[in-house]
Protein backbone atom coordinates (compact mmCIF):
# COMPACT_ATOMS: atom_id res chain seq x y z
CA UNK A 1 44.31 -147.47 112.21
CA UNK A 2 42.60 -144.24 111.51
CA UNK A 3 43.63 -140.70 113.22
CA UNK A 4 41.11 -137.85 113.89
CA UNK A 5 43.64 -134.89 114.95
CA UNK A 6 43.57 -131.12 114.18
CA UNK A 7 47.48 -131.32 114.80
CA UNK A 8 48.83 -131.91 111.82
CA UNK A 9 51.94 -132.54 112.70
CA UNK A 10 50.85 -135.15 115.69
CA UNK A 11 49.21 -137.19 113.10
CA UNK A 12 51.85 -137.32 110.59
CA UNK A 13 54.39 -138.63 113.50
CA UNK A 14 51.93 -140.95 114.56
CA UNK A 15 51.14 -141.77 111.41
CA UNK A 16 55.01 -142.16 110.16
CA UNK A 17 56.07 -144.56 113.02
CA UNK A 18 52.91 -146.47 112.69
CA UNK A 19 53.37 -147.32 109.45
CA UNK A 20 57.20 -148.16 109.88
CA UNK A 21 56.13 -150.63 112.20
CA UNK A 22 55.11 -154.08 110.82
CA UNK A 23 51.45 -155.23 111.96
CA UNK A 24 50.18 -151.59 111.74
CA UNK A 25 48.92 -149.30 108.64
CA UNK A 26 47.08 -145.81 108.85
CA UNK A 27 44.16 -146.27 106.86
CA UNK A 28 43.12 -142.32 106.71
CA UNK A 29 44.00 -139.25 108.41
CA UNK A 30 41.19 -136.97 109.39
CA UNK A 31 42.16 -132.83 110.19
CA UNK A 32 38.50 -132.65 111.78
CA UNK A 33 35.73 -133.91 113.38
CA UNK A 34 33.59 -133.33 110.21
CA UNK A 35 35.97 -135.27 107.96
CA UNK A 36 35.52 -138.24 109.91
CA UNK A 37 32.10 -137.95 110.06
CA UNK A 38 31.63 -137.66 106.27
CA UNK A 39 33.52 -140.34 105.32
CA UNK A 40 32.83 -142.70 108.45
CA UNK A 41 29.92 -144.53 106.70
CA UNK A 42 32.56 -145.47 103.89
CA UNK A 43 35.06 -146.44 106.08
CA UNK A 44 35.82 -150.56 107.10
CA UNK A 45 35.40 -150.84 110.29
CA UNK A 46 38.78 -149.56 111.70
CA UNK A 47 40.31 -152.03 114.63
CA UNK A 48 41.75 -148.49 116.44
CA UNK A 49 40.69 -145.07 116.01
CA UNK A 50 43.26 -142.37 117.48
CA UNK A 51 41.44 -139.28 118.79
CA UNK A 52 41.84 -136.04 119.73
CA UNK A 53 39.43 -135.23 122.56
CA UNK A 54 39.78 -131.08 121.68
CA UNK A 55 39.26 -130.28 118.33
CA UNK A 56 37.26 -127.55 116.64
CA UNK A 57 33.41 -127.97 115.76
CA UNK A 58 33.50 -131.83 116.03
CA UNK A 59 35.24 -132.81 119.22
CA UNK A 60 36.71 -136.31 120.17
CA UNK A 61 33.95 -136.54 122.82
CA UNK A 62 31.26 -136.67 120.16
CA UNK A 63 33.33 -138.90 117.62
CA UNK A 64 34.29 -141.08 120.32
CA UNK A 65 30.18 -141.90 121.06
CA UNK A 66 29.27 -142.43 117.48
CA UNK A 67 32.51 -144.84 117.28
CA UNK A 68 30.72 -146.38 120.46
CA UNK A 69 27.51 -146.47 118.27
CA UNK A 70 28.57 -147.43 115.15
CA UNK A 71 31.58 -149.61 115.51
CA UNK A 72 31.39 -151.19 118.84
CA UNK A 73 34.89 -153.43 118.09
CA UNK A 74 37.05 -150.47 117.22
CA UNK A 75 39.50 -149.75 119.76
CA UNK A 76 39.88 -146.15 120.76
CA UNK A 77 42.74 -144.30 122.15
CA UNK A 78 42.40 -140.67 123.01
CA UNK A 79 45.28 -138.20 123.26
CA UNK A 80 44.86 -134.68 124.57
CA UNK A 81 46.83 -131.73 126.33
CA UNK A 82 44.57 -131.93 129.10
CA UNK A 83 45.20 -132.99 132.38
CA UNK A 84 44.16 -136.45 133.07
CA UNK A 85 41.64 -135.20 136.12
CA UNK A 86 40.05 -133.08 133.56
CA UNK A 87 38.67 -136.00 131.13
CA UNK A 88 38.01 -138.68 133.25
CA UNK A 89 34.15 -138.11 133.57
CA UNK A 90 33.99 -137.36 129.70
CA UNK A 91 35.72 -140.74 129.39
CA UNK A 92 33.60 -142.82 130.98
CA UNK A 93 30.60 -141.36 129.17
CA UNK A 94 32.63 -143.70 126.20
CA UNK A 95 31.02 -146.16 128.09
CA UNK A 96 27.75 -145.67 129.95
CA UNK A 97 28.40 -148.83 131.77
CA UNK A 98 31.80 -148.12 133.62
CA UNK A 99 31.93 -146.87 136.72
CA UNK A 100 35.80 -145.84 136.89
CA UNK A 101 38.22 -144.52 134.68
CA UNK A 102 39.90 -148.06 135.26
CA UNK A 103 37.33 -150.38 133.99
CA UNK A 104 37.78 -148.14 130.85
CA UNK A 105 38.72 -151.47 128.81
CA UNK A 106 38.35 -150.57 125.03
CA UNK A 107 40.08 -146.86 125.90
CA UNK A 108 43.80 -145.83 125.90
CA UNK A 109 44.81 -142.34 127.20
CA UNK A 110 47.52 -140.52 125.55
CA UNK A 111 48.98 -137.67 126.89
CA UNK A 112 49.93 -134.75 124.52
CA UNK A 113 53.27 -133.08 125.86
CA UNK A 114 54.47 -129.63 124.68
């Protein structure tokens, strides 16, 4: 698993309980869009990525696309604060192909709560 998140705090829970729990381990924590991109051509092809959709400079949208490019087989779950209603289109763009938020098959939703 690797986790893109300006939040550091959000990542180091996520991070924490993923790594208590037996058939997962955090590979690398990324504060930033830019991060990721930097080291993404040194990275192993991660089987789930963790995103943040709204992050500075670099946003999840864009990292979520290249992920799409560049490692087709990598899972992807995106967490945000926004409303669901408010990401669906930028979702499916993820996936040129899908015509619903539903048929969104290699994307999880995670919704931040404050």
């Amino acid at each position: 698993v690797v986790i893109v998140d300006d939040h550091i705090l959000f990542s180091n829970g996520i991070s924490s309980i993923l790594n208590a729990t037996e058939n997962f381990q955090v590979l690398k924590e990324f504060q930033n869009g830019h991060e990721f991109i930097n080291q993404f051509s040194n990275l192993i092809s991660p089987d789930i990525v963790i995103i943040d959709l709204l992050m500075p400079d670099i946003d999840g949208f864009v990292l979520g696309k290249l992920l799409r490019e560049q490692h087709p087989s990598s899972k992807i779950i995106v967490c945000s604060m926004l409303a669901i209603s408010s990401i669906e289109e930028k979702l499916i763009s993820f996936q040129p192909e899908v015509k619903t938020p539903l048929e969104l098959a290699a994307i999880s939703l995670l919704i931040k709560v404050t």
